[in-house]
Protein backbone atom coordinates (compact mmCIF):
# COMPACT_ATOMS: atom_id res chain seq x y z
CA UNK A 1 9.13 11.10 -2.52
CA UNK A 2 8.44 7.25 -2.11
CA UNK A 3 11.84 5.87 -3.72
CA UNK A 4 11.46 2.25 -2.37
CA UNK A 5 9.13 -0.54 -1.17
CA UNK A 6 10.49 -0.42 2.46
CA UNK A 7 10.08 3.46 2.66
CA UNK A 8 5.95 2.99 1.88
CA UNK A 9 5.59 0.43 4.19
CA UNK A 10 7.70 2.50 6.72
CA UNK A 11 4.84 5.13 6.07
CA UNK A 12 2.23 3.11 6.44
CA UNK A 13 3.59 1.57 10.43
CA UNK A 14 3.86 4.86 11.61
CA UNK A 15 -0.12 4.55 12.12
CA UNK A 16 -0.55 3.84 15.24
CA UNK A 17 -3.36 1.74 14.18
CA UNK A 18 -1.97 -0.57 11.91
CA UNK A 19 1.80 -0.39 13.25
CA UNK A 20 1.45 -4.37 14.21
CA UNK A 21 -1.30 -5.16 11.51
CA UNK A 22 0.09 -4.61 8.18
CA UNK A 23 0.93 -8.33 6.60
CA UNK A 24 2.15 -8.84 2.62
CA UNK A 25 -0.63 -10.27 0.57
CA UNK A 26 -2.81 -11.94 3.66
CA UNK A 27 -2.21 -12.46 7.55
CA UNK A 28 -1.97 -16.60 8.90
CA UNK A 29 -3.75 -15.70 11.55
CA UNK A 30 -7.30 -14.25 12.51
CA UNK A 31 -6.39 -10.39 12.99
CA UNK A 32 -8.80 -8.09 14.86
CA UNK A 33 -9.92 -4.75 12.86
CA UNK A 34 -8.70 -2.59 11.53
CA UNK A 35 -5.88 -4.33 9.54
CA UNK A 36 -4.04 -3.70 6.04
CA UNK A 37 -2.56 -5.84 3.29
CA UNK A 38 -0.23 -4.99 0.79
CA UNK A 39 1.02 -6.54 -2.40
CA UNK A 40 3.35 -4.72 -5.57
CA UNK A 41 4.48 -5.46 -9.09
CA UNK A 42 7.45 -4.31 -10.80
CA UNK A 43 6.50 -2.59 -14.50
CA UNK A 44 8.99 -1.60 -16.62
CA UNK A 45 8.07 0.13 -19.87
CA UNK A 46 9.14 2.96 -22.40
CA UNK A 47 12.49 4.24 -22.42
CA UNK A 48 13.38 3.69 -18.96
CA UNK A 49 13.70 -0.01 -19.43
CA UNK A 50 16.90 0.74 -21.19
CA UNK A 51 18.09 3.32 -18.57
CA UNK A 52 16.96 0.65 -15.32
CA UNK A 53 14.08 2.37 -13.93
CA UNK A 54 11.10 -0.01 -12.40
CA UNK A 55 8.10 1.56 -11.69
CA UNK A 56 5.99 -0.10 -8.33
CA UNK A 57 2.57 -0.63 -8.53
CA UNK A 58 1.95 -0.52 -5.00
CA UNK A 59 -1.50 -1.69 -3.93
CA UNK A 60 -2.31 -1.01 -0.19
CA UNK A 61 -5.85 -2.95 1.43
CA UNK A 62 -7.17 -1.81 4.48
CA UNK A 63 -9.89 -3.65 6.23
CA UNK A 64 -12.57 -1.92 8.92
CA UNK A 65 -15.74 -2.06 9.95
CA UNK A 66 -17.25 0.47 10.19
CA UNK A 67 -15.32 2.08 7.46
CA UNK A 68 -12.79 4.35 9.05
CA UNK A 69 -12.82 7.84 7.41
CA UNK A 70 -9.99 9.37 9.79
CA UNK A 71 -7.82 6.27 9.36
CA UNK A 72 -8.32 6.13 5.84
CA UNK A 73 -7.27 10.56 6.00
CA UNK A 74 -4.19 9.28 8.04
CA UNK A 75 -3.03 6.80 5.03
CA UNK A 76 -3.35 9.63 2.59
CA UNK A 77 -1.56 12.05 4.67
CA UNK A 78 1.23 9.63 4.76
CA UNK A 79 1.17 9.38 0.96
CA UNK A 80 0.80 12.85 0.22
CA UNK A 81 3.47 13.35 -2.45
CA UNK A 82 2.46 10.49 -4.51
CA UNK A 83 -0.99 9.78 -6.83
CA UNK A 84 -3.44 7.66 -4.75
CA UNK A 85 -6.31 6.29 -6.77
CA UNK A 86 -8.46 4.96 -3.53
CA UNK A 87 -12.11 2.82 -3.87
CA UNK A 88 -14.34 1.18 -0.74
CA UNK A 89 -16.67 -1.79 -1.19
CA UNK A 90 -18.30 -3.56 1.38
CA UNK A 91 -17.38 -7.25 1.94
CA UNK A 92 -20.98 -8.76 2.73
CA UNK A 93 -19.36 -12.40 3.40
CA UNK A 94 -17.20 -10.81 5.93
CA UNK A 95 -18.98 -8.19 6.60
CA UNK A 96 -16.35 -5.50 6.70
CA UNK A 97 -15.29 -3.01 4.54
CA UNK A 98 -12.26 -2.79 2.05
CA UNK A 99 -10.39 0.24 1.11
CA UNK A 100 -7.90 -0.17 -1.53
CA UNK A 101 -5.12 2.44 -1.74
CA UNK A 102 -3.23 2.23 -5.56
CA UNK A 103 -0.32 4.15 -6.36
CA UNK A 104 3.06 3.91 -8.15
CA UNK A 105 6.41 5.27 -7.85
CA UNK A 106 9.62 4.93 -10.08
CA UNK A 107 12.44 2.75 -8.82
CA UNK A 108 15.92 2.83 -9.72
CA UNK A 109 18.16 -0.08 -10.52
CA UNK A 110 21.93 -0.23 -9.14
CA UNK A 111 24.12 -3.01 -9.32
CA UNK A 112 23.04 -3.35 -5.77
CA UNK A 113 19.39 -4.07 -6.66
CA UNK A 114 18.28 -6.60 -8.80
């Protein structure tokens, strides 16, 4: 089970295809595809907020062109024991395709993480 930020990312390197060309939020320079983006948001809600649980919604953008079925099976794979909600649209300005890979997991606050 996905129990922090670092261990999804972790996941997502061990692609070999996007092991150097996963960036938070954008890249600062001109990246060759495929390449992923990710971003998160801390929600806390209910009656874990009292109890310090987070949930992370973890939002995952992978960019291709021609839109890479196996890579986008590898991705999956990786998240298998969480609930991916996954869409594709094509960029026509940039003329690539994004896949965007949404899924949340709980967190658990220590004293150790703020």
């Amino acid at each position: 089970m996905i129990n922090s930020i670092e261990e999804a990312i972790r996941r997502i390197v061990t692609i070999t295809e996007l092991s150097n060309k996963l960036a938070y939020d954008h890249f600062t320079t001109a990246q060759t595809l495929p390449f992923a983006c990710y971003t998160y948001d801390f929600v806390t809600d209910g009656a874990d907020d009292y109890n310090g649980v987070q949930w992370i919604d973890f939002n995952l953008e992978l960019y291709s062109d021609p839109r890479d079925i196996a890579l986008e099976r590898k991705i999956l794979t990786r998240l298998d024991d969480v609930v991916v909600k996954s869409s594709s649209d094509y960029i026509e300005s940039e003329r690539m395709y994004q896949t965007s890979f949404r899924f949340r997991f709980p967190y658990k606050l220590t004293n150790n993480n703020p």
